[in-house]
C-alpha atoms as a PDB file:
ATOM      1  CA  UNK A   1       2.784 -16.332   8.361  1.00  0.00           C
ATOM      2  CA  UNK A   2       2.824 -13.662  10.920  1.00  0.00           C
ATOM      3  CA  UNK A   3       6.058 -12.148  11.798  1.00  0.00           C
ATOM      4  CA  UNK A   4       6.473 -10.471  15.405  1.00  0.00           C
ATOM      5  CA  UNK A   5       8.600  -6.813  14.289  1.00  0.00           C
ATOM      6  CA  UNK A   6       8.456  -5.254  18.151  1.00  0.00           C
ATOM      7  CA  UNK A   7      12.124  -4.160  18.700  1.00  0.00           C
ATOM      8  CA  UNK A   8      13.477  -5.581  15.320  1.00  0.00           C
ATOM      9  CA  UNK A   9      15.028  -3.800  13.033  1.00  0.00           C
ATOM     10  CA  UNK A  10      14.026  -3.589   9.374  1.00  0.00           C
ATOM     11  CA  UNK A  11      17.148  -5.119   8.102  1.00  0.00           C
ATOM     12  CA  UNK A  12      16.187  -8.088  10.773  1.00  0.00           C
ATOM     13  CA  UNK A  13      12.347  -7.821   9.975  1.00  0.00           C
ATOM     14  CA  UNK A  14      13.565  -8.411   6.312  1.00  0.00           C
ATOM     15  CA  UNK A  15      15.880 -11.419   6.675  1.00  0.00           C
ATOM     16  CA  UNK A  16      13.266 -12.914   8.749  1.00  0.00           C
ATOM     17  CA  UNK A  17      10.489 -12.801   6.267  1.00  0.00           C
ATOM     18  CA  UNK A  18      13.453 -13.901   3.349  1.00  0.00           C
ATOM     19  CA  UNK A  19      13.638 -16.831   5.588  1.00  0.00           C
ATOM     20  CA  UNK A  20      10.278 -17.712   6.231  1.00  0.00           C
ATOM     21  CA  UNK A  21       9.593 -17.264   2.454  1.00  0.00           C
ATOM     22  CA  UNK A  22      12.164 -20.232   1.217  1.00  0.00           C
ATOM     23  CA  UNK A  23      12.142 -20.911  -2.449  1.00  0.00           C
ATOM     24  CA  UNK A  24       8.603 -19.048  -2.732  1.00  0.00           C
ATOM     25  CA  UNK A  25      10.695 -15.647  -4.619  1.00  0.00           C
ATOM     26  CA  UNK A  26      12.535 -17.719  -6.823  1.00  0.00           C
ATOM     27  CA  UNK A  27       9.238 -19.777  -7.993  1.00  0.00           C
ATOM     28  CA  UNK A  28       7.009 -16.486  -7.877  1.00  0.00           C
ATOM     29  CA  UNK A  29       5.063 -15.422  -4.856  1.00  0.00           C
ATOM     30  CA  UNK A  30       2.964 -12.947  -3.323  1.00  0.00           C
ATOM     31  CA  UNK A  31       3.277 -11.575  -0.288  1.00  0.00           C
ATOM     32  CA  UNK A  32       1.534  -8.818   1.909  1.00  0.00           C
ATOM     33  CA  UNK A  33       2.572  -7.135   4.598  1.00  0.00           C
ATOM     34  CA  UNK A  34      -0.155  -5.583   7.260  1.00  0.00           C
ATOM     35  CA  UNK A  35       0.555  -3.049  10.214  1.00  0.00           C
ATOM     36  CA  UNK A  36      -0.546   0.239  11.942  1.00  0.00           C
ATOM     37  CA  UNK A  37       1.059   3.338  10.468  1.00  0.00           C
ATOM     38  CA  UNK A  38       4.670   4.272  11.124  1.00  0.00           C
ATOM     39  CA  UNK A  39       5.460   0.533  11.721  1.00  0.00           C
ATOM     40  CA  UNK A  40       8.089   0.522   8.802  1.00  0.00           C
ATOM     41  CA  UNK A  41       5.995  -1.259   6.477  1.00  0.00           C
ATOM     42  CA  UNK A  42       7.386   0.723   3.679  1.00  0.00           C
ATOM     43  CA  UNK A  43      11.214   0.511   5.234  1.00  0.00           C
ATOM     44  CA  UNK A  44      10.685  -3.347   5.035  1.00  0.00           C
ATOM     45  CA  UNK A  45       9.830  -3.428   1.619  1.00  0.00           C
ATOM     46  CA  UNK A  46      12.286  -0.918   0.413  1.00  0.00           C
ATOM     47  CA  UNK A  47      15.195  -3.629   2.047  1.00  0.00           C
ATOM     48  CA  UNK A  48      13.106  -6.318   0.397  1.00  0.00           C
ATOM     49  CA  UNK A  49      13.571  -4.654  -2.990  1.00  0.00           C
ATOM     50  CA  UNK A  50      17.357  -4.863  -2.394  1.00  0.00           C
ATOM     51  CA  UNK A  51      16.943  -8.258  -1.280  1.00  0.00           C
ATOM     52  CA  UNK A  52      14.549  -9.800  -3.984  1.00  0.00           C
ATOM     53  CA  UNK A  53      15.565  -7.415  -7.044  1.00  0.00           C
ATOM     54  CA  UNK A  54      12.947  -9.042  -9.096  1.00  0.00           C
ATOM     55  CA  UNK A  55       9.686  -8.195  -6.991  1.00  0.00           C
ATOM     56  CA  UNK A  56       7.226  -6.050  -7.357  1.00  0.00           C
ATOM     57  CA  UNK A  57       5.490  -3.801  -4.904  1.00  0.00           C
ATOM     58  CA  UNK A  58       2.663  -1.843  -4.266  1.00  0.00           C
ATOM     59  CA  UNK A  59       1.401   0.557  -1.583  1.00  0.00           C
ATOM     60  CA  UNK A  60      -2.672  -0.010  -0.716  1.00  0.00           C
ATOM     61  CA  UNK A  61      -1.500   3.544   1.500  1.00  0.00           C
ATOM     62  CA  UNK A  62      -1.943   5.244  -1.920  1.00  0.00           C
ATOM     63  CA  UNK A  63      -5.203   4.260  -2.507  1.00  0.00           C
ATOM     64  CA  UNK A  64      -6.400   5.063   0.918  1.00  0.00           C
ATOM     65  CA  UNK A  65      -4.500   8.371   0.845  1.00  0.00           C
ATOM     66  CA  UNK A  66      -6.337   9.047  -3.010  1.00  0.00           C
ATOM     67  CA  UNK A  67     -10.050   7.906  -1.504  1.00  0.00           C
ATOM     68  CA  UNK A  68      -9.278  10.938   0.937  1.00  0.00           C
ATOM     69  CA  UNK A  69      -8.262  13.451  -1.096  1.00  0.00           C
ATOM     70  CA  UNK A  70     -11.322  13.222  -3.302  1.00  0.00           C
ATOM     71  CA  UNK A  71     -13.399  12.888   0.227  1.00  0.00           C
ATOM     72  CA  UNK A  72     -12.271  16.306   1.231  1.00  0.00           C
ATOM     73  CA  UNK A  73     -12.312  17.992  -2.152  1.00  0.00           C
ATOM     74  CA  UNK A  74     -16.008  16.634  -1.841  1.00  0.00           C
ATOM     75  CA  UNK A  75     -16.490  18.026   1.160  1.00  0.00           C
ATOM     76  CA  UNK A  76     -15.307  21.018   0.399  1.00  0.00           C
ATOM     77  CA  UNK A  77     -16.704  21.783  -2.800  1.00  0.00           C
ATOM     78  CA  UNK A  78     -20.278  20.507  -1.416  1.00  0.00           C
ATOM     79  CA  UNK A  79     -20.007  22.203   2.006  1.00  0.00           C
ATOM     80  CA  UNK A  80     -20.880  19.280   3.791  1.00  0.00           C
ATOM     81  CA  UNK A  81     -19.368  17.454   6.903  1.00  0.00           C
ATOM     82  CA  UNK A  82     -16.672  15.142   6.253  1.00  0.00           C
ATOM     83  CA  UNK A  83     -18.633  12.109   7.132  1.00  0.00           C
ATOM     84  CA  UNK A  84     -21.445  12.975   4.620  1.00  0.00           C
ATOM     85  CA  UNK A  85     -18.355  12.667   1.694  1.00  0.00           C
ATOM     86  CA  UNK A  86     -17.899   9.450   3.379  1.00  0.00           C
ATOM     87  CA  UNK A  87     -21.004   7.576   2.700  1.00  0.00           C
ATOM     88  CA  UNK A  88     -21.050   4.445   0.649  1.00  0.00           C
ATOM     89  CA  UNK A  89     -22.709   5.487  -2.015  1.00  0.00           C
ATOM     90  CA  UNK A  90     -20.283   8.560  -2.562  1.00  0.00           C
ATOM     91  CA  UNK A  91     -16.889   6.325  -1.641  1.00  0.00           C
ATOM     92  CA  UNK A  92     -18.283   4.171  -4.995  1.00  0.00           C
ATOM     93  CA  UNK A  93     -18.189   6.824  -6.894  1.00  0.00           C
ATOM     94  CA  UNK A  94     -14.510   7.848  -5.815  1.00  0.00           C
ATOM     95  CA  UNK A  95     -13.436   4.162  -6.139  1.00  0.00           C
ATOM     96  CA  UNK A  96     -14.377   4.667 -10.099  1.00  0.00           C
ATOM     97  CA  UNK A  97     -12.457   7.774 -10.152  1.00  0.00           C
ATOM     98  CA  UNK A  98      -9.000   5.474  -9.787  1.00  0.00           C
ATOM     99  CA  UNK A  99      -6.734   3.841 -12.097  1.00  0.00           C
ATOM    100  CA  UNK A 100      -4.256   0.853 -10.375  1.00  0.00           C
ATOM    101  CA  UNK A 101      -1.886   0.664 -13.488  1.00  0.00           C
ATOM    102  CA  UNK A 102       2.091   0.717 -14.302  1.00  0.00           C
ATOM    103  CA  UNK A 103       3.106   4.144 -14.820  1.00  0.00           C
ATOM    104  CA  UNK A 104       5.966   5.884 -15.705  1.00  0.00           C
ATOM    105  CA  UNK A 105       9.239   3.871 -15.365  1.00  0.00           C
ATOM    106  CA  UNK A 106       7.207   0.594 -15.500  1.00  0.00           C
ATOM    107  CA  UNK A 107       5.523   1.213 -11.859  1.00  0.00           C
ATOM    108  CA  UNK A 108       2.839   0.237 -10.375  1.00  0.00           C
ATOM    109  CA  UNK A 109       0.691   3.558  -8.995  1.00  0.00           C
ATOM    110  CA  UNK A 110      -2.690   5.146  -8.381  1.00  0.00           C
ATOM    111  CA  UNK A 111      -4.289   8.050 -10.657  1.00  0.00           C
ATOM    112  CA  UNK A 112      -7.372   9.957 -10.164  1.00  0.00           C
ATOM    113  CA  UNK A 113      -9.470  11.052 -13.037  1.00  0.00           C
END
């Protein structure tokens, strides 16, 4: 379901998808929420979180954010272009470096190894 957020606020952007979602929260669900940067995809799900006290959420920013850090420490410690870190081959390699598992206070996060 794709939900127009241009001029909404978050606290409307929320009760929309709430709407749109029915019963699904009280039966399980997942849901995923897509948009450029600075769109207030992580304000939405904060007031979704007070909303749907039960659900779960996860940022794919944080994996995204973690495949660059090791990219530029890469690229650094190697002395290459930035765009040599990000080759296939070596973005594997990072990808194995990450852990998705719950964390302290029973989160959900990234860690590098």
């Amino acid at each position: 379901v794709a939900i127009n957020v241009l001029g909404k606020s978050p606290d409307e952007v929320t009760a929309e998808i709430i709407e749109k979602l029915g019963d699904a929260p009280s039966k399980g669900c997942i849901m995923t929420l897509e948009g450029l940067s600075g769109t207030g995809k992580g304000t939405t799900v904060a007031k979704l979180k007070e909303k749907l006290p039960k659900s779960t959420t996860w940022s794919n920013g944080d994996i995204f954010r973690s495949i660059t850090l090791l990219a530029t420490k890469f690229a650094e410690e190697k002395k290459v272009e930035l765009d040599e870190a990000l080759k296939p081959e070596n973005l594997a390699e990072f990808t194995k470096m990450l852990k998705f598992d719950k964390f302290e206070d029973d989160a959900f996060d990234v860690e590098i190894d």
